[in-house]
Protein backbone atom coordinates (compact mmCIF):
# COMPACT_ATOMS: atom_id res chain seq x y z
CA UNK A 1 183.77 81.03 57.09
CA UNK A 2 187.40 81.15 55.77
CA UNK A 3 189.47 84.04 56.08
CA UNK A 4 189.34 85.53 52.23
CA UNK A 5 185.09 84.74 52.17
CA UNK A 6 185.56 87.16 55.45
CA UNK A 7 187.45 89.41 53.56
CA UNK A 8 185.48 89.39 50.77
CA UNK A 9 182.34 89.60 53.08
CA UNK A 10 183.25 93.03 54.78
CA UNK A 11 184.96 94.45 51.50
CA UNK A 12 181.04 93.91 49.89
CA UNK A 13 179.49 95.03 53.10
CA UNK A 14 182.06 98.06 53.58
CA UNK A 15 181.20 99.41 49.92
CA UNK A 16 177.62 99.38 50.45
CA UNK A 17 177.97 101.77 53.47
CA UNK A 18 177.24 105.53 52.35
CA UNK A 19 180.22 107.94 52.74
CA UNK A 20 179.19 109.88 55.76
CA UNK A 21 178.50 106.28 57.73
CA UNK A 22 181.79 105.14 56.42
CA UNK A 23 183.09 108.85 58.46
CA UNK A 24 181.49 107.90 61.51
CA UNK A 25 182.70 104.46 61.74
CA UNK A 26 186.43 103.19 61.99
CA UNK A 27 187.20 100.76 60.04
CA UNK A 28 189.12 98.52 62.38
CA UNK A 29 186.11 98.36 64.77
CA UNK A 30 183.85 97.75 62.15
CA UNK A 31 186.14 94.59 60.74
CA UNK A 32 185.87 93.05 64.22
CA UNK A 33 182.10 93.61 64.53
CA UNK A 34 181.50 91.89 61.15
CA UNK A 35 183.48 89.20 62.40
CA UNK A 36 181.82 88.61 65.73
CA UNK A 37 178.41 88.53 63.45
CA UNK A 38 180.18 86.58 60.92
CA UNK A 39 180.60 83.83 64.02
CA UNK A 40 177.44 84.11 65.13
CA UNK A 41 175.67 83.57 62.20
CA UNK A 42 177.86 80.11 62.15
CA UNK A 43 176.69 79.08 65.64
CA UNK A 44 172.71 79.74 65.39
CA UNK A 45 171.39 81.02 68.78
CA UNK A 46 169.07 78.08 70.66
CA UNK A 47 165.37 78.32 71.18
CA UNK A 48 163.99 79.79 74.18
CA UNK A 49 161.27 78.25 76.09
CA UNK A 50 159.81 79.03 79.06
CA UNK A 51 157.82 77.20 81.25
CA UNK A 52 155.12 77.53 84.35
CA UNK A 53 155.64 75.58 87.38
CA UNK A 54 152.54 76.90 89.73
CA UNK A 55 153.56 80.54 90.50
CA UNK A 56 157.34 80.23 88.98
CA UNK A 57 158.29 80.73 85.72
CA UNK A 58 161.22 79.15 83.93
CA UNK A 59 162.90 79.86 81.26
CA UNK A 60 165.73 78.23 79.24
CA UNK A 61 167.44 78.01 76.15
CA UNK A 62 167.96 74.09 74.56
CA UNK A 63 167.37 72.76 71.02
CA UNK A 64 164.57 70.88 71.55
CA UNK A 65 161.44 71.00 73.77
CA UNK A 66 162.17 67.61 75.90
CA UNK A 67 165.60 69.06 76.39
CA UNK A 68 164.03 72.53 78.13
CA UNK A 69 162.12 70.58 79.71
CA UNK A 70 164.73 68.57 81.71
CA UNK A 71 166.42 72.05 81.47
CA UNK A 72 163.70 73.78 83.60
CA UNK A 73 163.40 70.89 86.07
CA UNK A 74 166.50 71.03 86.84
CA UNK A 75 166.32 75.13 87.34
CA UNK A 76 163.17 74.53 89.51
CA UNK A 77 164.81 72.12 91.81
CA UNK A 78 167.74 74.16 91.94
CA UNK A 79 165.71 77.29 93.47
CA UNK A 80 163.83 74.91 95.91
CA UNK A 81 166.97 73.75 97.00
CA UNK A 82 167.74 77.68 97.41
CA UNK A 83 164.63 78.24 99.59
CA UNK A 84 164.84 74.84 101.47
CA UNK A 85 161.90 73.13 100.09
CA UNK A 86 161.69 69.91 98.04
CA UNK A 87 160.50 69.43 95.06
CA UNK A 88 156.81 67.83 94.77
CA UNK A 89 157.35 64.00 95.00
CA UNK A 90 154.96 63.81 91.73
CA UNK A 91 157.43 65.89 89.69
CA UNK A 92 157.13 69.54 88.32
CA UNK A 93 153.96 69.93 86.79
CA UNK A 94 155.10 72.23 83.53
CA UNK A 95 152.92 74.23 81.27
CA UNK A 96 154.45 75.53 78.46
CA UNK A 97 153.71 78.93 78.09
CA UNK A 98 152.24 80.44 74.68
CA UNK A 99 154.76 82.17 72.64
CA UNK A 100 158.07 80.66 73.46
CA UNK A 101 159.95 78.72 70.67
């Protein structure tokens, strides 16, 4: 987003604001929120998966599943590592769990 579609952004965002929200806000702060959102909103947030491992649970953020996958193995060998174990010579045997991306 250029810098006059920013402008031109807050100025339509600004004059929908009622008067008394317009009181309680300063202006300055309010430019640099709509510009963190504006930023955001350019760079969308990645999924979030998370996966079961027997009695851990994972979860990671990636684009795609295979890449949480990998993702997650890598966290779960990462906290065996932590606890001295090793991971189980078969692999990580992950379940997806229901209502993640």
């Amino acid at each position: 987003m250029t810098k006059s579609d920013t402008n031109a952004g807050f100025k339509a965002w600004w004059d929908l604001l009622s008067d008394e929200t317009k009181a309680g806000i300063d202006r300055r702060v309010a430019w640099m929120a709509f510009v963190a959102g504006s930023r955001h909103r350019m760079y969308p947030p990645k999924n979030t998966y998370r996966f079961r491992a027997g009695r851990w649970i994972v979860t990671v953020t990636a684009d795609t599943v295979e890449d949480a996958r990998m993702k997650a193995v890598e966290k779960l060998d990462q906290r065996a590592e932590k606890l001295g174990a090793t991971p189980p010579p078969s692999g990580w045997p992950l379940t997806k769990i229901a209502g993640s991306a």
